[in-house]
N, C-alpha and C. Protein backbone atom coordinates (compact mmCIF):
# COMPACT_ATOMS: atom_id res chain seq x y z
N UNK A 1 124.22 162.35 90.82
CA UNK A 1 122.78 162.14 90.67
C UNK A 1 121.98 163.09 91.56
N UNK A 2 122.07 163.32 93.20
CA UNK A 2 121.69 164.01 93.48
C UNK A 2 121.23 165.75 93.06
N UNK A 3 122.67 166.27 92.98
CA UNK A 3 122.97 167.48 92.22
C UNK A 3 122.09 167.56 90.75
N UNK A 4 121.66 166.56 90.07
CA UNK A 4 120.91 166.51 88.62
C UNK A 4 119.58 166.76 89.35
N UNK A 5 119.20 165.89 90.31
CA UNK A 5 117.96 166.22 90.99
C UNK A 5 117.06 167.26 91.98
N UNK A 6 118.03 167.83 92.10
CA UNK A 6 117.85 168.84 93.49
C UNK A 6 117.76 170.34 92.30
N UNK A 7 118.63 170.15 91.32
CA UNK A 7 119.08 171.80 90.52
C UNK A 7 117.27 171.58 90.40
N UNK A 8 116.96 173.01 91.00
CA UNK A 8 116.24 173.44 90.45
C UNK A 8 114.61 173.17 91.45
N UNK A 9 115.02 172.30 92.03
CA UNK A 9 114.09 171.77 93.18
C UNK A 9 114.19 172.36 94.66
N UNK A 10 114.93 173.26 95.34
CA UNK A 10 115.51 173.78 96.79
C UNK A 10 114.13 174.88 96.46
N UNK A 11 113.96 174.73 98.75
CA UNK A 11 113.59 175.54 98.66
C UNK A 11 113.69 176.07 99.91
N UNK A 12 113.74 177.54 100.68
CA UNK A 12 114.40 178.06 101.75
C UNK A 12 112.99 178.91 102.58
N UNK A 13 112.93 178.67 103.39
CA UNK A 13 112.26 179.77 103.88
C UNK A 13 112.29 179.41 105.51
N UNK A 14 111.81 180.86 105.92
CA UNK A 14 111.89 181.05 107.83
C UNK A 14 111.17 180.10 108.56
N UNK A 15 110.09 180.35 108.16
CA UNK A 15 108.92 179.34 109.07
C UNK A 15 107.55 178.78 108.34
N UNK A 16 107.03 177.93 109.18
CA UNK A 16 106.04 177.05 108.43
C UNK A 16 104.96 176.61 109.41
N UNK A 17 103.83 176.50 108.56
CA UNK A 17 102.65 176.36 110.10
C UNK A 17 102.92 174.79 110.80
N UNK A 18 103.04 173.74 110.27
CA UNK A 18 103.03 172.59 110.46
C UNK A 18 103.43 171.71 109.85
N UNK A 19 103.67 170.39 110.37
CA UNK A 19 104.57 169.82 109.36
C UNK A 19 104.19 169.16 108.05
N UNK A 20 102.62 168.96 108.36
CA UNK A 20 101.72 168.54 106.64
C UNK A 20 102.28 169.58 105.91
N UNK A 21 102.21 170.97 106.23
CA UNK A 21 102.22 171.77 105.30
C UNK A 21 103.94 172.06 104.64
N UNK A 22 104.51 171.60 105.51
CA UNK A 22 105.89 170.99 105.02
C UNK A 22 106.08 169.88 104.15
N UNK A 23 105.64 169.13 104.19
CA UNK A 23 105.10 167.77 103.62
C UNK A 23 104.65 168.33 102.21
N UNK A 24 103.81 169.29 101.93
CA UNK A 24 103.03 169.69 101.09
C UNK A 24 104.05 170.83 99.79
N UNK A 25 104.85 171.70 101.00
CA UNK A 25 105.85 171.95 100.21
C UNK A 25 107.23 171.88 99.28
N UNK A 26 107.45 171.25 100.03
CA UNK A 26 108.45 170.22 99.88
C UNK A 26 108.19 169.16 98.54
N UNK A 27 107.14 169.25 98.28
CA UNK A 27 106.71 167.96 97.40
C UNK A 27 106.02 169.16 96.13
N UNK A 28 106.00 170.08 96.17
CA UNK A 28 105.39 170.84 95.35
C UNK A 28 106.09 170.96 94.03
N UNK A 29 107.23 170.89 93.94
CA UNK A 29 108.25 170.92 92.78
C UNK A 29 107.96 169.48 91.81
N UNK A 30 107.50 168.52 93.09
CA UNK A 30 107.16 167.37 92.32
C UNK A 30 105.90 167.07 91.35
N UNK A 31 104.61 167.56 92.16
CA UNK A 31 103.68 167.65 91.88
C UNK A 31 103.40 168.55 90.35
N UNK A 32 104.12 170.11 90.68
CA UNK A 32 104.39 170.81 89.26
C UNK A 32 104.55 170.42 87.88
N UNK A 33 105.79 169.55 88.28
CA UNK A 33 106.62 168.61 87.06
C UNK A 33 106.05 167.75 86.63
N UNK A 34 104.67 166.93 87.42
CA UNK A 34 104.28 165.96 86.81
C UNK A 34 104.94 164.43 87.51
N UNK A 35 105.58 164.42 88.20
CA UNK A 35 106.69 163.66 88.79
C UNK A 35 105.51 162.65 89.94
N UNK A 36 104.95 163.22 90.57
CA UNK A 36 103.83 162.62 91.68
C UNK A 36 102.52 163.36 91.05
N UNK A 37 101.48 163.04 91.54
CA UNK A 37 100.07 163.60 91.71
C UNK A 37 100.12 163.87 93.23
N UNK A 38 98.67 164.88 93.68
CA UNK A 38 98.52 165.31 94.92
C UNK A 38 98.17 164.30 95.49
N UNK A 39 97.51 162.95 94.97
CA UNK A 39 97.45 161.82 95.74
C UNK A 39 98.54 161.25 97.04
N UNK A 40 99.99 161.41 96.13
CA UNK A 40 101.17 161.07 96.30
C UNK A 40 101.59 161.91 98.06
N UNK A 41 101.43 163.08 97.76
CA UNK A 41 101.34 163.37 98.79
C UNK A 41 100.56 163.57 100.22
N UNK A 42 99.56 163.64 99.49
CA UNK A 42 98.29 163.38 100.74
C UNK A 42 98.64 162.17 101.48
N UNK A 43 99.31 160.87 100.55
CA UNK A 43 99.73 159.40 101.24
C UNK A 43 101.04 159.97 101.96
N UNK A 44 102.00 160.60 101.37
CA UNK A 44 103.07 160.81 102.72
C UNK A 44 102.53 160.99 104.16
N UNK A 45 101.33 162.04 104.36
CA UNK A 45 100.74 162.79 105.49
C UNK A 45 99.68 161.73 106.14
N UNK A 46 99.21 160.71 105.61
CA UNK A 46 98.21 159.86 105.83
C UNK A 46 99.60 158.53 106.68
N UNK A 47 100.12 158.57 106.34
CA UNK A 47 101.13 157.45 106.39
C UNK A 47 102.07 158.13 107.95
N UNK A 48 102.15 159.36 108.02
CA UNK A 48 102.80 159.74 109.11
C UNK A 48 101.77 159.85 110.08
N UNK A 49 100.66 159.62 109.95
CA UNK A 49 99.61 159.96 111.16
C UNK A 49 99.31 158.89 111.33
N UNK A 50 99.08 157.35 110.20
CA UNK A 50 98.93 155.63 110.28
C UNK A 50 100.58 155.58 111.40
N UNK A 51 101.75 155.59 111.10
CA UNK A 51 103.09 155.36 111.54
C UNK A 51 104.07 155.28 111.90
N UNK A 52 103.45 156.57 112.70
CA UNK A 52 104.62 157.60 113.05
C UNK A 52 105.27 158.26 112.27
N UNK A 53 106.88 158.51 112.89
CA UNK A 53 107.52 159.45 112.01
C UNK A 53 109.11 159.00 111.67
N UNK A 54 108.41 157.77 110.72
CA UNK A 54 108.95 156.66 109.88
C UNK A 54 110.40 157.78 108.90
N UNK A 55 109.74 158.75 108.65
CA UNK A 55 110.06 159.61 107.66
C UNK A 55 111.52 160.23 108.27
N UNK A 56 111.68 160.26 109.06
CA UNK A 56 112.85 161.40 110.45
C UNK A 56 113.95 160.49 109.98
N UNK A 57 114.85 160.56 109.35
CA UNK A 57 115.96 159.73 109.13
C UNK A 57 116.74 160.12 109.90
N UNK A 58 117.63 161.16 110.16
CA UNK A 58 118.33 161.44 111.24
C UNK A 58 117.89 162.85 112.24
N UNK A 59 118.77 163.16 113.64
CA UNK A 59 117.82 164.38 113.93
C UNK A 59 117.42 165.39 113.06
N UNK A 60 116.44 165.87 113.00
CA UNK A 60 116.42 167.52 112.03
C UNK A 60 116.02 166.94 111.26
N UNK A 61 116.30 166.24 110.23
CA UNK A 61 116.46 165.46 108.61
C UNK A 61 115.16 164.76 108.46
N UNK A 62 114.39 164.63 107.63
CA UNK A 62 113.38 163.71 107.36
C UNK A 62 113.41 163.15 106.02
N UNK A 63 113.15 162.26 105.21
CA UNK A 63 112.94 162.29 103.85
C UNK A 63 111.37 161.42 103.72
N UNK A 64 110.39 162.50 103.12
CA UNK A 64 109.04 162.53 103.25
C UNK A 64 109.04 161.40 101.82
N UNK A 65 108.05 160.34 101.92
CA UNK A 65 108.01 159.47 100.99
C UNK A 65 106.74 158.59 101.03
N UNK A 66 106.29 158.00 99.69
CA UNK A 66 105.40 156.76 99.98
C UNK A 66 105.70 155.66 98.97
N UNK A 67 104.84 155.01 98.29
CA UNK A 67 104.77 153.98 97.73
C UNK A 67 104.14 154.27 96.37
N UNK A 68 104.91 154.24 95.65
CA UNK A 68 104.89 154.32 94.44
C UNK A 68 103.35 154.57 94.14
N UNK A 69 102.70 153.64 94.25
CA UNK A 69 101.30 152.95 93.67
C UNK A 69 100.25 154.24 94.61
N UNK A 70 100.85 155.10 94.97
CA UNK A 70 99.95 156.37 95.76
C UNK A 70 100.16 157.72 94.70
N UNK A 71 100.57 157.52 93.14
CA UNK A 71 100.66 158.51 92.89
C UNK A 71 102.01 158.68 91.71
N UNK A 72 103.16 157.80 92.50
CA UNK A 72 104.30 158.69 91.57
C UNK A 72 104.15 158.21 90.21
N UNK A 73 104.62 159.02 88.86
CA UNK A 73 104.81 158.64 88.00
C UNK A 73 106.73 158.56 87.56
N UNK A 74 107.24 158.98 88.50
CA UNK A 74 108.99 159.03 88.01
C UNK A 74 109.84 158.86 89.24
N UNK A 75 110.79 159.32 88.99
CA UNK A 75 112.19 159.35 90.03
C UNK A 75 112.21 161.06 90.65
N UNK A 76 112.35 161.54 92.16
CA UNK A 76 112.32 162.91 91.66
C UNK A 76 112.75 162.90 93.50
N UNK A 77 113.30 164.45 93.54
CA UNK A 77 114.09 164.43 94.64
C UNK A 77 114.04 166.03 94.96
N UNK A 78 113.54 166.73 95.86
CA UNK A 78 113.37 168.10 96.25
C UNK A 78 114.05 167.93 97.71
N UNK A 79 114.06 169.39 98.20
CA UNK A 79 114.61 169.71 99.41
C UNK A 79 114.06 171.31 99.61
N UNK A 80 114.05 171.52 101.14
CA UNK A 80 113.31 171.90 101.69
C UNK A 80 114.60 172.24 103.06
N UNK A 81 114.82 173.32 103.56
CA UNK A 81 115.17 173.65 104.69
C UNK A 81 114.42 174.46 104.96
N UNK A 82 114.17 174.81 106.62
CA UNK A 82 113.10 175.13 106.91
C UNK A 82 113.79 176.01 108.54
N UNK A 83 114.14 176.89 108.18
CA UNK A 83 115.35 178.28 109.76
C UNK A 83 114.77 177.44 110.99
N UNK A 84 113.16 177.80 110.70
CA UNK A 84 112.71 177.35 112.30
C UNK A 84 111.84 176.00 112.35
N UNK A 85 112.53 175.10 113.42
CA UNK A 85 112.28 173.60 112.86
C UNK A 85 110.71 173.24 113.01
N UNK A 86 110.13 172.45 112.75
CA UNK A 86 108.88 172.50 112.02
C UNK A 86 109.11 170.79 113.52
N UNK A 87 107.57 170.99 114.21
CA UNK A 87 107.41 170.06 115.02
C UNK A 87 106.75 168.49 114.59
N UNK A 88 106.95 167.39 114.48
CA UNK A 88 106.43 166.43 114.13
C UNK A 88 105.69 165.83 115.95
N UNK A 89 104.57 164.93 115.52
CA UNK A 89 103.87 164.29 116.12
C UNK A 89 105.38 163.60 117.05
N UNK A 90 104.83 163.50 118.69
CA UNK A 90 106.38 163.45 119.66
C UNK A 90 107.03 164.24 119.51
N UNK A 91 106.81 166.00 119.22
CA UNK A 91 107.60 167.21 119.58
C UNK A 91 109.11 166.89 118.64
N UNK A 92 109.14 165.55 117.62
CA UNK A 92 110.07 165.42 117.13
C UNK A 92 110.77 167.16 115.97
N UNK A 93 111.35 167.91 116.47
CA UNK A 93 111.67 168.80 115.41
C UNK A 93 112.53 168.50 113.76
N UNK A 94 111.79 169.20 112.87
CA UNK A 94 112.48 168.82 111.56
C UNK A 94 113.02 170.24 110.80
N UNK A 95 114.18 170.39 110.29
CA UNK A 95 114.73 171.47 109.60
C UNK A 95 114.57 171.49 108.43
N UNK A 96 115.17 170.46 107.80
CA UNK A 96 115.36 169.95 106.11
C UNK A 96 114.81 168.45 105.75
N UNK A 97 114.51 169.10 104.71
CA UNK A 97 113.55 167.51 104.32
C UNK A 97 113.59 167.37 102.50
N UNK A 98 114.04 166.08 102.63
CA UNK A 98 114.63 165.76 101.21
C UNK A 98 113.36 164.76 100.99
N UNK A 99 112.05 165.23 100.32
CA UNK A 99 111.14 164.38 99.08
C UNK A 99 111.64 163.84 98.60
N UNK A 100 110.95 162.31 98.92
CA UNK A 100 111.77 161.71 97.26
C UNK A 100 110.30 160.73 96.55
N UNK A 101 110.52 160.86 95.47
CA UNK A 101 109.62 159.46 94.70
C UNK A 101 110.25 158.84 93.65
N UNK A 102 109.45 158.05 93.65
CA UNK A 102 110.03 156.75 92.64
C UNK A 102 108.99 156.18 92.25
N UNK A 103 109.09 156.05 91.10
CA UNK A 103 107.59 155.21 90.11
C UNK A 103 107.87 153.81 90.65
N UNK A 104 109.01 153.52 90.95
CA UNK A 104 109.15 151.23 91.14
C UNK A 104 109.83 151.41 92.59
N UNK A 105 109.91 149.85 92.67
CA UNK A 105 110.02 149.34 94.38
C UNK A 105 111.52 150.12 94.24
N UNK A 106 112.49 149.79 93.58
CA UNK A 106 113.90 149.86 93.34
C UNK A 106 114.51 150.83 92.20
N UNK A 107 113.46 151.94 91.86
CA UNK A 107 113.95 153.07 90.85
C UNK A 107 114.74 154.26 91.76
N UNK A 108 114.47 154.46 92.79
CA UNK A 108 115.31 154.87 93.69
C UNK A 108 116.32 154.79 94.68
N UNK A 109 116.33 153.44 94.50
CA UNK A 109 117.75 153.14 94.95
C UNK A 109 119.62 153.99 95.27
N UNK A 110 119.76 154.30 93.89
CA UNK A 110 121.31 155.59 93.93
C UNK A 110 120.89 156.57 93.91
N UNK A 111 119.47 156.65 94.28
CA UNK A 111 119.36 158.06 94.71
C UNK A 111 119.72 157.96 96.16
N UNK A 112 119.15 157.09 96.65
CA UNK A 112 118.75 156.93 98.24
C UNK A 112 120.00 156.69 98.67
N UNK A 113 121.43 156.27 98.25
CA UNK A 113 122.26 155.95 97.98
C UNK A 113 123.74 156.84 98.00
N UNK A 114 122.86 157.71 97.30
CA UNK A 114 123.67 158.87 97.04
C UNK A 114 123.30 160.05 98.44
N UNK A 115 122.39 159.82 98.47
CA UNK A 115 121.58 160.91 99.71
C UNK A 115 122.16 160.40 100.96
N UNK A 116 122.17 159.00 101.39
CA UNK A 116 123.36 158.53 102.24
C UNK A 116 124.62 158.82 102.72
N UNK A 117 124.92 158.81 101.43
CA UNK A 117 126.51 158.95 101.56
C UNK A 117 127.00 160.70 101.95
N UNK A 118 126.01 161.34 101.20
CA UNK A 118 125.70 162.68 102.35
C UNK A 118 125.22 163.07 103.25
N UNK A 119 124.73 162.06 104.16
CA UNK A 119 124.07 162.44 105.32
C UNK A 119 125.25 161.82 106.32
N UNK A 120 125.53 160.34 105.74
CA UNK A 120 126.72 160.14 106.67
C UNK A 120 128.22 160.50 107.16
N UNK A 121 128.04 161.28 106.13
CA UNK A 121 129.44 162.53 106.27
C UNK A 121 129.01 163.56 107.12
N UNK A 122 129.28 163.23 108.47
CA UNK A 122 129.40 164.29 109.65
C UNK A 122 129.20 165.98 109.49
N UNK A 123 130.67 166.16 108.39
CA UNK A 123 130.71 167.69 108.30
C UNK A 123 130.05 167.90 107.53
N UNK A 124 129.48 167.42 106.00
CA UNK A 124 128.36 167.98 105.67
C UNK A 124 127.01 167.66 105.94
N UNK A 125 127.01 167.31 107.15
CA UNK A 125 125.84 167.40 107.24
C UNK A 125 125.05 168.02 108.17
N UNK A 126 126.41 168.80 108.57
CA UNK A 126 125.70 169.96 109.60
C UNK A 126 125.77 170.74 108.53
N UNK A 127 126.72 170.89 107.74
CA UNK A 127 126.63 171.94 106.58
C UNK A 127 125.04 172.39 106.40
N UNK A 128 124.70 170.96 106.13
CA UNK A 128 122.99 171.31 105.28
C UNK A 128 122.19 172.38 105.94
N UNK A 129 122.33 172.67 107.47
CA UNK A 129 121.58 173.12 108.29
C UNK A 129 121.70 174.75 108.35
N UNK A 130 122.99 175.01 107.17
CA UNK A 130 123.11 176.75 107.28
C UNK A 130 123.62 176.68 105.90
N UNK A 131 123.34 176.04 105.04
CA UNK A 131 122.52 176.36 103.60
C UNK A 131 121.73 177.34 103.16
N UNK A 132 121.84 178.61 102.18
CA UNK A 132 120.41 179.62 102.22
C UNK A 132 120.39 179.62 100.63
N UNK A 133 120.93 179.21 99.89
CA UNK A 133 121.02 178.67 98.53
C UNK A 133 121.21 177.82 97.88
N UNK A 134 120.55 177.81 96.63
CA UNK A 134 120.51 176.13 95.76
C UNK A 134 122.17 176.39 95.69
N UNK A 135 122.68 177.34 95.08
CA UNK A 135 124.34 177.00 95.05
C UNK A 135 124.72 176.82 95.94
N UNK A 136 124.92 177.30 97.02
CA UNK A 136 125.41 176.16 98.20
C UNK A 136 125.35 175.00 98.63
N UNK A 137 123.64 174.82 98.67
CA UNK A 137 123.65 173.15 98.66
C UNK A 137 124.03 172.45 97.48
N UNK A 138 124.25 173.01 96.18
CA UNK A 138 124.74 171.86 95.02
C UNK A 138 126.22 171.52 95.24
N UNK A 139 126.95 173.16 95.41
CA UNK A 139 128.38 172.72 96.01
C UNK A 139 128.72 172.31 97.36
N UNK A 140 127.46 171.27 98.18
CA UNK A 140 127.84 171.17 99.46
C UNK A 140 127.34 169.58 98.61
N UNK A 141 126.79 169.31 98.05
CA UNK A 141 126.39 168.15 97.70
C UNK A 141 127.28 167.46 96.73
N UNK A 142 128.06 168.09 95.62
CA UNK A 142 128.89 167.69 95.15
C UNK A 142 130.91 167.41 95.20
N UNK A 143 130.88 168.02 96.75
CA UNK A 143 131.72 167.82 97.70
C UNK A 143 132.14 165.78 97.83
C-alpha cells in the first residue's frame, strides 16, 4: 500500500526556508491531485502552532496531518526528504516527512499501519535518511 502511494509522490531537495514551507511542500502532490484542498494544509500549519509538534513521530521523521473535515477529499500519502533538516518550533529538527490524508476518522488506518511497520524497522529507517530517489525509497519500502 505504501509503495501504491508514494509512486509518484517523493520529493528530494537540499534545503528549505522553514518548516510551514515544508508543510506546504510536502502536501503539494496532494493538493495537485485533488486529494486535499489548500485549506487542508493551512490546518496542518495552524494545528502545529495551536499544539506543538504533535506531527514529529520519531527523531528527524514527522508525518504532517489534520482532520479530515479541514479539507481532505481521499486517502493520499507523499514524502518529502529534506539533506538539511528543516527546524520545528523547540529547535526540534526534521529531515523527512511523510503527508498523509484521509477523507474518514479510520480511512487511513493500513496506511498508518503500513508506514509503522517501516519506521519500526531500525535498519530501514535510517535507510530513509540517504534516500535521493523515488526508486530507492520504493525498493527501501517494499523491503
Amino acid at each position: 500500500m505504501l509503495k501504491e502511494q508514494l509512486t509518484g509522490n517523493t520529493m528530494f531537495i537540499d534545503t528549505i526556508e522553514s518548516w510551514q514551507e515544508a508543510i506546504r511542500m510536502g502536501a503539494e502532490p496532494l493538493v495537485n491531485n485533488g486529494i486535499v484542498e489548500k485549506a487542508y494544509v493551512e490546518a496542518i500549519i495552524q494545528n502545529v502552532l495551536e499544539n506543538g509538534n504533535y506531527i514529529i513521530l520519531l527523531p528527524q521523521v514527522a508525518m504532517p496531518h489534520a482532520r479530515p473535515e479541514y479539507g481532505s477529499k481521499g486517502v493520499g500519502l507523499t514524502f518529502l526528504r529534506v539533506k538539511e533538516p528543516v527546524m520545528f518550533p523547540g529547535e526540534e529538527p526534521v529531515k523527512i516527512f511523510f503527508t498523509l490524508s484521509s477523507d474518514s476518522p479510520d480511512g487511513h488506518l493500513d496506511l498508518i499501519a503500513n508506514l509503522g511497520e517501516l519506521l519500526s524497522d531500525e535498519d530501514r529507517y535510517q535507510k530513509l535518511f540517504d534516500v535521493k530517489t523515488e526508486e530507492e525509497l520504493l525498493d527501501l519500502v517494499k523491503e
